[in-house]
Protein backbone atom coordinates (compact mmCIF):
# COMPACT_ATOMS: atom_id res chain seq x y z
CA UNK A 1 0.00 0.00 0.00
CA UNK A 2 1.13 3.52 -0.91
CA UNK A 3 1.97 5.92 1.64
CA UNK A 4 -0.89 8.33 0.29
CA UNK A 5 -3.29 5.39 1.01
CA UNK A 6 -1.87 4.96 4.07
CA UNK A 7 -2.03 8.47 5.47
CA UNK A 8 -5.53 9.04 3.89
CA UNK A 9 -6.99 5.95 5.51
CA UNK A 10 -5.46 6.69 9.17
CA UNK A 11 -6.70 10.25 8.46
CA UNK A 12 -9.98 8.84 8.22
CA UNK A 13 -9.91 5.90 11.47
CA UNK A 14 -8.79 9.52 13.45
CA UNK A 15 -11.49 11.51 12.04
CA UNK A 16 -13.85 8.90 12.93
CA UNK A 17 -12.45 8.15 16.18
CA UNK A 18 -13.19 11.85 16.82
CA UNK A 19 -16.45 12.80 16.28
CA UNK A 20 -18.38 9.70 17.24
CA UNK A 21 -18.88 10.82 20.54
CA UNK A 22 -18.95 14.45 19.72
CA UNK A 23 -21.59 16.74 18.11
CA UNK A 24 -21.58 18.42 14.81
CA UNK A 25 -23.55 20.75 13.08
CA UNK A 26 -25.07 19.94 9.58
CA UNK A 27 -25.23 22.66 7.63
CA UNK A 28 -26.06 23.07 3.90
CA UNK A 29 -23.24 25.26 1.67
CA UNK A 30 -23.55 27.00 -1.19
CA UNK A 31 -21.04 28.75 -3.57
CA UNK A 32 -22.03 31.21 -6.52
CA UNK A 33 -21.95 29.68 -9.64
CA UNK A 34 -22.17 25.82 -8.33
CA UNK A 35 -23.83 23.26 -10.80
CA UNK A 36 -24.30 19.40 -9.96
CA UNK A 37 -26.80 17.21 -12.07
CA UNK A 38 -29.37 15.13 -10.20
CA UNK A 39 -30.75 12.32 -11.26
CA UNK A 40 -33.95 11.59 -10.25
CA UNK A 41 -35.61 7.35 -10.36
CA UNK A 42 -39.17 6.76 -8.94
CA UNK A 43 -40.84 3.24 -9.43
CA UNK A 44 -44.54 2.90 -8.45
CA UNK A 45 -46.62 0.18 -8.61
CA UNK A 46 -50.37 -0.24 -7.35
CA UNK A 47 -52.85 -2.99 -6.85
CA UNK A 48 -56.20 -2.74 -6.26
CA UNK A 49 -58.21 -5.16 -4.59
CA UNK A 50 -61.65 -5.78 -6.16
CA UNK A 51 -61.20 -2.92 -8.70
CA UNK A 52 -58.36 -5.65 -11.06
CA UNK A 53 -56.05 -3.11 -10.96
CA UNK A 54 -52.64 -3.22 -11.46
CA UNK A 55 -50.67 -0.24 -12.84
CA UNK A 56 -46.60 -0.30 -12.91
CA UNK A 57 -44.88 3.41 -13.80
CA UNK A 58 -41.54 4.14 -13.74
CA UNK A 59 -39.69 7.71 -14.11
CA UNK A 60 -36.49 8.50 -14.69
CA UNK A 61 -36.01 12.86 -14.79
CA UNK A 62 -32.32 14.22 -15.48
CA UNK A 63 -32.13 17.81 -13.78
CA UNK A 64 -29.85 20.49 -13.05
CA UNK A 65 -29.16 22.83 -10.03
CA UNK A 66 -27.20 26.04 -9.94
CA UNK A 67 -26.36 28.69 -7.03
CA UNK A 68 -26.78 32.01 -8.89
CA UNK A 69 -25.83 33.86 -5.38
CA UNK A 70 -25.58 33.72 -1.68
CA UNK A 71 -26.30 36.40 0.90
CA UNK A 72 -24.56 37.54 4.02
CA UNK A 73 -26.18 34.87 6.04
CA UNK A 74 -24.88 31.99 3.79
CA UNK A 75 -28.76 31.72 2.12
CA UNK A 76 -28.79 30.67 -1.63
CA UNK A 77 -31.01 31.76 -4.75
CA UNK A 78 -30.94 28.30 -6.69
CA UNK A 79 -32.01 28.05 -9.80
CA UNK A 80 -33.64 24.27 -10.59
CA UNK A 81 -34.96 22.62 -13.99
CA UNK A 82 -35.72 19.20 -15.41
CA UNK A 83 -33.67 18.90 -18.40
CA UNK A 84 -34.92 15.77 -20.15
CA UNK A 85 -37.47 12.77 -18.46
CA UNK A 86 -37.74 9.44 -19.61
CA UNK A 87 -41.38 7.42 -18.59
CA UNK A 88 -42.71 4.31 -19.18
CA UNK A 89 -46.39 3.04 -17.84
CA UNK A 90 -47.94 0.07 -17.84
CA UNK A 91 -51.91 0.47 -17.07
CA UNK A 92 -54.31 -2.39 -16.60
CA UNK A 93 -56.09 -3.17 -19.80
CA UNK A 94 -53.59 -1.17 -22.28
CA UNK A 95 -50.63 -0.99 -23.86
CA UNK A 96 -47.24 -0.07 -22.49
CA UNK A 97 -46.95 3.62 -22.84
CA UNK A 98 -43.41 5.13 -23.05
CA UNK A 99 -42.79 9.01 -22.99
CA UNK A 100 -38.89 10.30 -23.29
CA UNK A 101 -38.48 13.96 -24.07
CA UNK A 102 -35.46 14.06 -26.01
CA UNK A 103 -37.43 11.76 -28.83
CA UNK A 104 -41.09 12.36 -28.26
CA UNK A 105 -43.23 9.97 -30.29
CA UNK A 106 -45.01 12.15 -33.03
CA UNK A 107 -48.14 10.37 -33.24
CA UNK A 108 -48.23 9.41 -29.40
CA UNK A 109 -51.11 7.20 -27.74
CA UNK A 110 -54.51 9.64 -26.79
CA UNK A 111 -54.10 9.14 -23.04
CA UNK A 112 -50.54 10.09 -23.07
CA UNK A 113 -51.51 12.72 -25.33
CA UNK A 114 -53.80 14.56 -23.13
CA UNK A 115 -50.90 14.39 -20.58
CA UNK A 116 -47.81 15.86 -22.74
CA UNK A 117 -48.73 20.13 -22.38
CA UNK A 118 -48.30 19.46 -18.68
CA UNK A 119 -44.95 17.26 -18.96
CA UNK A 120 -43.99 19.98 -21.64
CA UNK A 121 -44.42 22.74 -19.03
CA UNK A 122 -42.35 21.32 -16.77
CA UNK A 123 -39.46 20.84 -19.12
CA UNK A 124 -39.79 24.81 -19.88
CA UNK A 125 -40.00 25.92 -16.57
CA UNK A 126 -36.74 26.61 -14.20
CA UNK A 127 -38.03 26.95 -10.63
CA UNK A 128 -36.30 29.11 -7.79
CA UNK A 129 -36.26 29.16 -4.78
CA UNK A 130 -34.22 30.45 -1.54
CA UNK A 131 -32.39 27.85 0.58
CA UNK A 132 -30.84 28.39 3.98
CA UNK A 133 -27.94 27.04 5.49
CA UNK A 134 -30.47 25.01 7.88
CA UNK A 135 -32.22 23.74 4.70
CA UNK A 136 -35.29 26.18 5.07
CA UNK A 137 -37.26 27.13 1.57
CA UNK A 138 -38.04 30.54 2.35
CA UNK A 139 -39.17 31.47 -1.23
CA UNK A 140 -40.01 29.38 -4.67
CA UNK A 141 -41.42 30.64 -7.73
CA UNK A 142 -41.37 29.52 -11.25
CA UNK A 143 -44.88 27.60 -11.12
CA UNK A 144 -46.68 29.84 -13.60
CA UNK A 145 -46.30 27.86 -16.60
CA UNK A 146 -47.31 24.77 -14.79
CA UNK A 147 -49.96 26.41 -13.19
CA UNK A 148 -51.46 27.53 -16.97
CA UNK A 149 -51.04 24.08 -18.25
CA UNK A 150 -52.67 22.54 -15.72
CA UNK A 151 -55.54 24.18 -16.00
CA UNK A 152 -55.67 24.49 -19.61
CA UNK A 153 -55.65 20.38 -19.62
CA UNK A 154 -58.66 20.62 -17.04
CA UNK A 155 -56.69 18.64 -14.86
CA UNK A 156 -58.82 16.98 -11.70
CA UNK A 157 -58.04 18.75 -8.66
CA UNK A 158 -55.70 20.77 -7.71
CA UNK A 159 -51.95 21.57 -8.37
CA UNK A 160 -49.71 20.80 -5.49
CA UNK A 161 -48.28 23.14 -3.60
CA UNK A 162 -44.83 23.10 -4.98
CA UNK A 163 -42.95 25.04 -2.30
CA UNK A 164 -44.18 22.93 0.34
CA UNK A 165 -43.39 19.58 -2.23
CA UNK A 166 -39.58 20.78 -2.52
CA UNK A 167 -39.43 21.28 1.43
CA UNK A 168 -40.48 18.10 1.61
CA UNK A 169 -37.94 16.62 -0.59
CA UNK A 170 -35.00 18.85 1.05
CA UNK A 171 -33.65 17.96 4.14
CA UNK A 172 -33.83 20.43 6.91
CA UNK A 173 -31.17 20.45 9.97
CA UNK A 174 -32.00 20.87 13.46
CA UNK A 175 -30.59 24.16 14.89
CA UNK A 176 -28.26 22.81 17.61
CA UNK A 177 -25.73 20.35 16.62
CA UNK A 178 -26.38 16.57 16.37
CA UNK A 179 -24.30 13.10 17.25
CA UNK A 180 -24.89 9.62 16.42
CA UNK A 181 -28.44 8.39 17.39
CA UNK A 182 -29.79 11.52 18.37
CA UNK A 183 -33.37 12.76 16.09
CA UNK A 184 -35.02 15.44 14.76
CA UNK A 185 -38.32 16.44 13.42
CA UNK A 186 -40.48 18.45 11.53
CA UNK A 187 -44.46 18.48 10.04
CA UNK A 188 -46.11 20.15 6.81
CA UNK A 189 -48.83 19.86 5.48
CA UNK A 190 -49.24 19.76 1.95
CA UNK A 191 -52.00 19.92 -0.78
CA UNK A 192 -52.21 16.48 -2.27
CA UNK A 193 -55.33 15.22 -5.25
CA UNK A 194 -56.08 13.16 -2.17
CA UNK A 195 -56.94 15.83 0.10
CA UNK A 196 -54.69 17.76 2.62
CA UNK A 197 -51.92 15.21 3.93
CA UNK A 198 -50.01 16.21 6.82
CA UNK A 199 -46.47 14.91 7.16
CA UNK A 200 -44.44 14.07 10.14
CA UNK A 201 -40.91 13.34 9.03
CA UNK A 202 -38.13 12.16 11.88
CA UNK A 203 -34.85 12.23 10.81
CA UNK A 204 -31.97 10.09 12.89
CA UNK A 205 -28.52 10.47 12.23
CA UNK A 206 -26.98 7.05 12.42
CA UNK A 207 -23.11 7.48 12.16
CA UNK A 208 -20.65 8.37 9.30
CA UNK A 209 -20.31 5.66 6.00
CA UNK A 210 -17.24 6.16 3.72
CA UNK A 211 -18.16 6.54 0.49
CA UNK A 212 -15.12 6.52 -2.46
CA UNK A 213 -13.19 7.73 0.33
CA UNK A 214 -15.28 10.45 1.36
CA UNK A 215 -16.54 10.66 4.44
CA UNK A 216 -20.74 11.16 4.80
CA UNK A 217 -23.21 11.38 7.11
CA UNK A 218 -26.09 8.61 6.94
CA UNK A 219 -29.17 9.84 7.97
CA UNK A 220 -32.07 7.42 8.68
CA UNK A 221 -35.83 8.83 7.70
CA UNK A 222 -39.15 7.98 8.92
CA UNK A 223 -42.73 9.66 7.69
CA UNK A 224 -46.04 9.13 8.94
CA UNK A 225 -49.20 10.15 7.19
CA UNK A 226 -52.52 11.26 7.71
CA UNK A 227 -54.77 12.36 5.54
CA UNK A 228 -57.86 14.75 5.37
CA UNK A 229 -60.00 13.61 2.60
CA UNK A 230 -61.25 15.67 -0.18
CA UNK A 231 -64.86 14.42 -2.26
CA UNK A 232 -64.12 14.24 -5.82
CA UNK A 233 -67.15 12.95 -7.25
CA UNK A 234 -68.70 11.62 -4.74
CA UNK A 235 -66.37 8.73 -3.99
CA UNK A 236 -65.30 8.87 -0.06
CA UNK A 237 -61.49 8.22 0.39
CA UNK A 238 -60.05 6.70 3.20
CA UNK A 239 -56.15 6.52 4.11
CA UNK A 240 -55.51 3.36 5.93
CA UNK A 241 -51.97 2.99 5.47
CA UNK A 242 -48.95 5.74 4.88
CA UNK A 243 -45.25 5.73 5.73
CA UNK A 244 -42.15 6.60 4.41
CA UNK A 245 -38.37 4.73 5.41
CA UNK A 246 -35.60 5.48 3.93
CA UNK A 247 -32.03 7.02 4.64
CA UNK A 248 -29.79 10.04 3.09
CA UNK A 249 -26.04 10.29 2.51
CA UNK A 250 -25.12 13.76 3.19
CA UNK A 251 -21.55 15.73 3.00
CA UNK A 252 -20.76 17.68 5.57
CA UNK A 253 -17.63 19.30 4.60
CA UNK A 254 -18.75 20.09 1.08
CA UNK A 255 -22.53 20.89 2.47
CA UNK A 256 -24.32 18.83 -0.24
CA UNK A 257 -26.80 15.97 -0.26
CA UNK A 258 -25.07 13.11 -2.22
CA UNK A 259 -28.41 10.62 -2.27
CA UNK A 260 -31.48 9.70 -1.18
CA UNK A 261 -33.68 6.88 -1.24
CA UNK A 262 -37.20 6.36 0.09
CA UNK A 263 -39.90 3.78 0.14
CA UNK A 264 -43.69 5.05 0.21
CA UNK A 265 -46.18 2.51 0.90
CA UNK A 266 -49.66 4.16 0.49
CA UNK A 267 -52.70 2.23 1.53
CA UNK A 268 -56.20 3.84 0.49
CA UNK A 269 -59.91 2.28 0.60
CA UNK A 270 -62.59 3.71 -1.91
CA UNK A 271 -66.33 3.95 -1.44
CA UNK A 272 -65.69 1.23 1.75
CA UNK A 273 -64.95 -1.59 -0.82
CA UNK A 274 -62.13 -0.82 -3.38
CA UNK A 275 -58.95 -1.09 -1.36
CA UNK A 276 -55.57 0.39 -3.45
CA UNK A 277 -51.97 -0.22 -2.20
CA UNK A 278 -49.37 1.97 -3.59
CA UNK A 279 -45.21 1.07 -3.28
CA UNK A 280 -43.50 3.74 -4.30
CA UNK A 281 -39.04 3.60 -4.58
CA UNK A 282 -37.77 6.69 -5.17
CA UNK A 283 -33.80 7.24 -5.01
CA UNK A 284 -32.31 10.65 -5.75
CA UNK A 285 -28.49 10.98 -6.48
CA UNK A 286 -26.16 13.61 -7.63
CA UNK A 287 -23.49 13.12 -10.30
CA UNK A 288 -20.54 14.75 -10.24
């Protein structure tokens, strides 16, 4: 073994000798003019007893992220957009239906059809949105052209709130520092075609992982849901089932989440006799 290797890895057993039994502060960083790609997978399938269905999606959306500036307090302005997505559904009853942006299908399938203005929007739009330090959204905009597609399709319901989507999807720090085993936690609530879902995430920090000789922090994530039901036609909606496990790799010294990956098992009942069980995987990662 080199002498490099050997210096880096006993830097390492010291470093983490060190800090498991003290605290440290996680803290987002930002840098003007920072760009990292994030790649984006989500798998879903559901099955619904006494309704025969059983629907398999899977998504796979290529985006990029830029600091365009920081303030005095280390906030960031960072600019967000969905460069290309690649989709493929299989629906009970049909076809496979594939959708990928960079070759759209000129004669595409009607159902599909009737969704492409809204998938087009969101490949046009660049959202932004202010981040602190902590991992607070304070401000996101960019929804407009969404917002008009949406409602030009006469979608059913309501558009998400975004803002409150991307602070769910962003990891926010507790305000005092943190060591091994200790958790934090947070609640939203969020607009949802369901009805308002509220959102109680815990977040653990289990320990440090070496990753290509980097060393990150492994965070462990729980979410429970509960849901208040919306009518949509009549049809009464019942949430018997919703949690989220998963776990993020974080880095500390650059002040960066490296990935993600969460499992959503939804469990709804329709009318009192159509029960629908949702698994969602959804890993996020950013390249380098």
């Amino acid at each position: 073994m080199s002498v490099r290797k050997t210096l880096t890895l006993l830097m390492i057993t010291v470093y983490l000798g060190s800090s498991v039994y003290g605290q440290e502060r996680l803290r987002w960083k930002f840098t003007p003019g920072d760009e990292r790609t994030i790649v984006m997978t989500n798998e879903s399938e559901s099955r619904g007893a006494g309704a025969g269905i059983s629907n398999k999606t899977e998504m796979v959306a290529t985006m990029s992220w830029r600091v365009n500036k920081v303030d005095e307090h280390g906030s960031a302005q960072v600019e967000q957009k969905i460069q290309r997505v690649k989709m493929t559904m299989n629906l009970t009853g049909m076809q496979p239906l594939e959708y990928y942006s960079s070759s759209p299908d000129p004669n595409p399938n009607p159902i599909l059809a009737a969704s492409l203005p809204v998938l087009q929007s969101l490949l046009d739009s660049s959202f932004q949105m202010t981040i602190t330090r902590q991992g607070r959204i304070t401000a996101f905009g960019g929804t407009e052209g969404i917002e008009a597609a949406v409602e030009a399709a006469g979608a059913i319901g309501s558009l998400p709130d975004l803002k409150k989507a991307a602070e769910s999807a962003t990891v926010m720090f507790p305000r005092t520092p943190v060591q091994p085993g200790q958790s934090w936690s947070n609640e939203r609530t969020i607009a949802s075609p369901l009805g308002k879902m509220t959102l109680n995430t815990t977040y653990t920090l289990i320990g440090d992982e070496i990753v290509d000789s980097r060393v990150l922090k492994k965070i462990g994530v729980t979410i429970e849901m509960s849901l208040e039901p919306t009518t949509t036609g009549g049809a009464k909606i019942e949430l018997k089932n919703g949690q989220v496990e998963g776990q993020i790799l974080f880095d500390n010294s650059a002040g960066y989440l490296v990935k993600q990956t969460l499992t959503t098992i939804l469990e709804i009942k329709v009318n009192d006799a159509i029960e629908i069980k949702t698994v969602q995987k959804m890993t996020m990662e950013v390249k380098e």
